[in-house]
C-alpha atoms as a PDB file:
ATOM      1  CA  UNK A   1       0.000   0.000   0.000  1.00  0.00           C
ATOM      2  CA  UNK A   2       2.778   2.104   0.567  1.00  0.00           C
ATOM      3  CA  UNK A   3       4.419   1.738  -2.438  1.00  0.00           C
ATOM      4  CA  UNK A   4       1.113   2.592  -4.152  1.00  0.00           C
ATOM      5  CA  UNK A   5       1.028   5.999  -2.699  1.00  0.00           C
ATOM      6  CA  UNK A   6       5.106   6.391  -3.522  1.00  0.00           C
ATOM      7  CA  UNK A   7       4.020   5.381  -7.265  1.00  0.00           C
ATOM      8  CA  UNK A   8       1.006   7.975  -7.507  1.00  0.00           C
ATOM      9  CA  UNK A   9       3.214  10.841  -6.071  1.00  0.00           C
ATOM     10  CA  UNK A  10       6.077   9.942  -8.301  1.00  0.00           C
ATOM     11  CA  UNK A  11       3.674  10.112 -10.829  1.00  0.00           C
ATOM     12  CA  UNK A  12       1.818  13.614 -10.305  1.00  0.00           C
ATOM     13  CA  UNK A  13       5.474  14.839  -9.706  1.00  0.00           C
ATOM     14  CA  UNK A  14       6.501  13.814 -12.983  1.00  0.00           C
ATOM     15  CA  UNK A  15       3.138  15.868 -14.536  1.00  0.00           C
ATOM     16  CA  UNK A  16       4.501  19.051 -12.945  1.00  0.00           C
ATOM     17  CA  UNK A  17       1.915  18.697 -10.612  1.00  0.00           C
ATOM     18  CA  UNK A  18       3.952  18.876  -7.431  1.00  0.00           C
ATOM     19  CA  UNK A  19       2.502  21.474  -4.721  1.00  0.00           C
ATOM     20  CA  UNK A  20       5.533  23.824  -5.451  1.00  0.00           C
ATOM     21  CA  UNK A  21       5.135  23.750  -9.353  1.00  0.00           C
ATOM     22  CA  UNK A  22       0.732  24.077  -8.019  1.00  0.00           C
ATOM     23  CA  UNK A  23       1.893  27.370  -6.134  1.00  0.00           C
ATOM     24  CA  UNK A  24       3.542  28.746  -8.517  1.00  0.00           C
ATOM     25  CA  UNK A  25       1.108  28.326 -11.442  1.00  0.00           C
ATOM     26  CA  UNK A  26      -2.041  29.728  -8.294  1.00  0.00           C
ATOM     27  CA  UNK A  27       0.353  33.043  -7.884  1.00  0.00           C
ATOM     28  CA  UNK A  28       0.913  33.590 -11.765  1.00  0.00           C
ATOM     29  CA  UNK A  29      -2.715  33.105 -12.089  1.00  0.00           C
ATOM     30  CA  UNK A  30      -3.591  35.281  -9.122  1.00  0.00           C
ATOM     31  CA  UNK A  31      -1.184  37.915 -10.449  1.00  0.00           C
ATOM     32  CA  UNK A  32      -2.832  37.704 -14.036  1.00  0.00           C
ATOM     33  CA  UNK A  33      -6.152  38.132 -12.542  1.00  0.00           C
ATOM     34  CA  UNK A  34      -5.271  41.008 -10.207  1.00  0.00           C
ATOM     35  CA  UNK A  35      -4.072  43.125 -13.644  1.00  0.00           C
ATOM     36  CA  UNK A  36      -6.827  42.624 -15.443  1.00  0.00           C
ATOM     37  CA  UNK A  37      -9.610  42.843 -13.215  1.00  0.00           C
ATOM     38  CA  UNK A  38      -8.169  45.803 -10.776  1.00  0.00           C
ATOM     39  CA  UNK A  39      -4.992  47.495 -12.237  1.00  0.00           C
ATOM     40  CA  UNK A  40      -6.196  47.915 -15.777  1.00  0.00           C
ATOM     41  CA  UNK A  41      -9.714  49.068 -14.961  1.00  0.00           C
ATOM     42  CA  UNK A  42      -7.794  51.448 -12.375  1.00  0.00           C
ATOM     43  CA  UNK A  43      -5.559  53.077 -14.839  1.00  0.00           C
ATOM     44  CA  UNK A  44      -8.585  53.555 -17.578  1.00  0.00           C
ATOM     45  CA  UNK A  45     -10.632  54.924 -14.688  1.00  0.00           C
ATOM     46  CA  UNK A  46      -7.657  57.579 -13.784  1.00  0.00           C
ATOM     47  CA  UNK A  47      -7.006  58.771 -17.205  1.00  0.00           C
ATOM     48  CA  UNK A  48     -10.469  59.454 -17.555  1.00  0.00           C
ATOM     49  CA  UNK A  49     -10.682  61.053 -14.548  1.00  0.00           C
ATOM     50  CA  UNK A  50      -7.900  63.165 -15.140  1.00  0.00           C
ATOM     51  CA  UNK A  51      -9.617  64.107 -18.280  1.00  0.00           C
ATOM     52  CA  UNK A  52     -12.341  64.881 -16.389  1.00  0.00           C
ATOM     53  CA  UNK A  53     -10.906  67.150 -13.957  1.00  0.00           C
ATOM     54  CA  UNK A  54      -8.809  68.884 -16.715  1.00  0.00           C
ATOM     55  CA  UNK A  55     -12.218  69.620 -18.769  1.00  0.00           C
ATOM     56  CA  UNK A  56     -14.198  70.852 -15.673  1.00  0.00           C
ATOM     57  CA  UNK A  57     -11.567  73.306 -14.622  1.00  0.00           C
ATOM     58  CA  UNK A  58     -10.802  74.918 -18.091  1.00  0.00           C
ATOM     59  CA  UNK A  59     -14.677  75.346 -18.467  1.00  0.00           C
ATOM     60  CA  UNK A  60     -14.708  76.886 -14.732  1.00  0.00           C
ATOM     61  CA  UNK A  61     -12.126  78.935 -15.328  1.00  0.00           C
ATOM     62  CA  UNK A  62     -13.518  80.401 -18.786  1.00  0.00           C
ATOM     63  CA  UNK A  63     -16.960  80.793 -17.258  1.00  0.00           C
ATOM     64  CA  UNK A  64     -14.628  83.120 -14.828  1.00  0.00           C
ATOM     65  CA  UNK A  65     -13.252  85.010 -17.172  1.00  0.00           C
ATOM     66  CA  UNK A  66     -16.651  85.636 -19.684  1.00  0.00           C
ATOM     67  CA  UNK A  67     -18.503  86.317 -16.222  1.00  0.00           C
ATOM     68  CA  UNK A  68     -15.551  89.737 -15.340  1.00  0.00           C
ATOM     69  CA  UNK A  69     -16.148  90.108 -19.426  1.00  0.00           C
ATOM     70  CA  UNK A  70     -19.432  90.374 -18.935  1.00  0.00           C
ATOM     71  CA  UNK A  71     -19.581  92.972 -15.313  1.00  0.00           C
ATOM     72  CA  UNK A  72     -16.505  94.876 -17.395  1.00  0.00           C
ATOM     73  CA  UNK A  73     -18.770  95.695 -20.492  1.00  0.00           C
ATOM     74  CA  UNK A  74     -21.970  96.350 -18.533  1.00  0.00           C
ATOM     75  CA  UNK A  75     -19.367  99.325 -16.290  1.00  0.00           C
ATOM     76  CA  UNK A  76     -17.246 100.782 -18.980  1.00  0.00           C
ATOM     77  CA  UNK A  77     -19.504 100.539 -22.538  1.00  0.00           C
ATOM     78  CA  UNK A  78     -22.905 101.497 -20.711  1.00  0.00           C
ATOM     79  CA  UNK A  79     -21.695 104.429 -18.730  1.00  0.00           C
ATOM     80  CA  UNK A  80     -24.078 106.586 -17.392  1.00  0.00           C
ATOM     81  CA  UNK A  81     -26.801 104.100 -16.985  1.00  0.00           C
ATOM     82  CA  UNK A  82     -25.746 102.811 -14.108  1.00  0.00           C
ATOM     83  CA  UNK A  83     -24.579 105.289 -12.009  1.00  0.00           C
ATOM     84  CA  UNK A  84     -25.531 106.091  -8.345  1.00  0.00           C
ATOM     85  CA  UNK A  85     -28.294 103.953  -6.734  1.00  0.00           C
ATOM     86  CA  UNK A  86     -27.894 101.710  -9.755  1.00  0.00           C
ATOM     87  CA  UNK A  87     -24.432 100.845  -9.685  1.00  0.00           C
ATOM     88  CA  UNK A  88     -24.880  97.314  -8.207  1.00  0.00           C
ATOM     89  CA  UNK A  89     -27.141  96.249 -10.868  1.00  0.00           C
ATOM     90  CA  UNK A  90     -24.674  95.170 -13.147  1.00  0.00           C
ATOM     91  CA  UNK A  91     -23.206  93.062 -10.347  1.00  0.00           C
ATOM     92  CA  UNK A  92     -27.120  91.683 -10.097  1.00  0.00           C
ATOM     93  CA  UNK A  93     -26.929  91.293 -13.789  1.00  0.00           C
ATOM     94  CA  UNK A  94     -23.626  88.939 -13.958  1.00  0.00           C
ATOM     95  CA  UNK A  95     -25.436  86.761 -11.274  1.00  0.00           C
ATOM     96  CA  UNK A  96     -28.523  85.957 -13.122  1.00  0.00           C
ATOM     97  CA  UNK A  97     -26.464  85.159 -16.164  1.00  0.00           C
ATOM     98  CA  UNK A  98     -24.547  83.048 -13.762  1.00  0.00           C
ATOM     99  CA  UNK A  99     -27.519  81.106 -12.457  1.00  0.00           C
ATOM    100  CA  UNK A 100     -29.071  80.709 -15.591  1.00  0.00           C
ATOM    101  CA  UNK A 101     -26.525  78.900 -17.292  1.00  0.00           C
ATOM    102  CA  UNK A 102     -26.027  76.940 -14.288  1.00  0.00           C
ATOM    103  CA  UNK A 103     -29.753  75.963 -14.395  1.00  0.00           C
ATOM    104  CA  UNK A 104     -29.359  75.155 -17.866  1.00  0.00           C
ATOM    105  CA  UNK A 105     -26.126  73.157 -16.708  1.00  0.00           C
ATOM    106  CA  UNK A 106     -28.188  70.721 -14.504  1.00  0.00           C
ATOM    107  CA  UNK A 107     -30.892  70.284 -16.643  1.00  0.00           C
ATOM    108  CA  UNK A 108     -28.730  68.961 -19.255  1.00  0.00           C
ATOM    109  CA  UNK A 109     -27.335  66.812 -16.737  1.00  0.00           C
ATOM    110  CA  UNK A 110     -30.438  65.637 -15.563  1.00  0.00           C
ATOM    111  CA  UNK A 111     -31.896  64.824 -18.993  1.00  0.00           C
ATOM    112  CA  UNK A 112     -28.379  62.952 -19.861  1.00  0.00           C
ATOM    113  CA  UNK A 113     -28.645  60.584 -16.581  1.00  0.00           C
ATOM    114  CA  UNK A 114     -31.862  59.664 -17.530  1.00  0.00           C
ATOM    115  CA  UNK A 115     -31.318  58.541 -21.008  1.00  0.00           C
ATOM    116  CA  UNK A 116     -33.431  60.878 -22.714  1.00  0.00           C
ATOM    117  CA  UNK A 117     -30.978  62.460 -24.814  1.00  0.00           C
ATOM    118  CA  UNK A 118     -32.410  63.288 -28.505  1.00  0.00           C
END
């Protein structure tokens, strides 16, 4: 009976199925799996993120810069008009632009997360 169990193991080690040459296959596997399920996804997800980030901020920063356009025209091109008690109202001006566009910002959104884009 013993020699039985000495054939069988001389046998599986002569497949390449000893538990060393079984380890090392389960960590090249595991190792395989780990890149394509986590480290690729990772690195698509930060480029796109990146992206992302980049696009949000140069949009930010222009809708900055039109929104002091914007307050600069309505003080130096319509002088006169508001001077005195209506000097803020360029300054009230700028901020419904502001919200406006921002409304029509999230309704965009809105209508894109729900699919209904036309």
């Amino acid at each position: 009976m013993q020699e039985e169990a000495v054939s069988k193991r001389s046998k599986a080690t002569r497949k390449g199925n000893s538990p060393n040459a079984t380890l090392a296959e389960l960590k090249t596997l595991l190792i395989g799996y780990g890149r394509q399920e986590i480290v690729t996804p990772l690195t698509h997800l930060g480029k796109t993120l990146k992206l992302g980030v980049l696009g949000a901020l140069s949009i930010g920063i222009g809708l900055i810069f039109l929104t002091i356009a914007g307050l600069r025209l309505l003080q130096t091109e319509v002088s006169g008009v508001f001077d005195g008690n209506m000097s803020a109202l360029p300054y009230a001006i700028v901020l419904v632009g502001l919200l406006v566009v921002l409304a029509g910002v999230f309704a965009l959104r809105s209508q894109a997360s729900r699919g209904d884009r036309s």
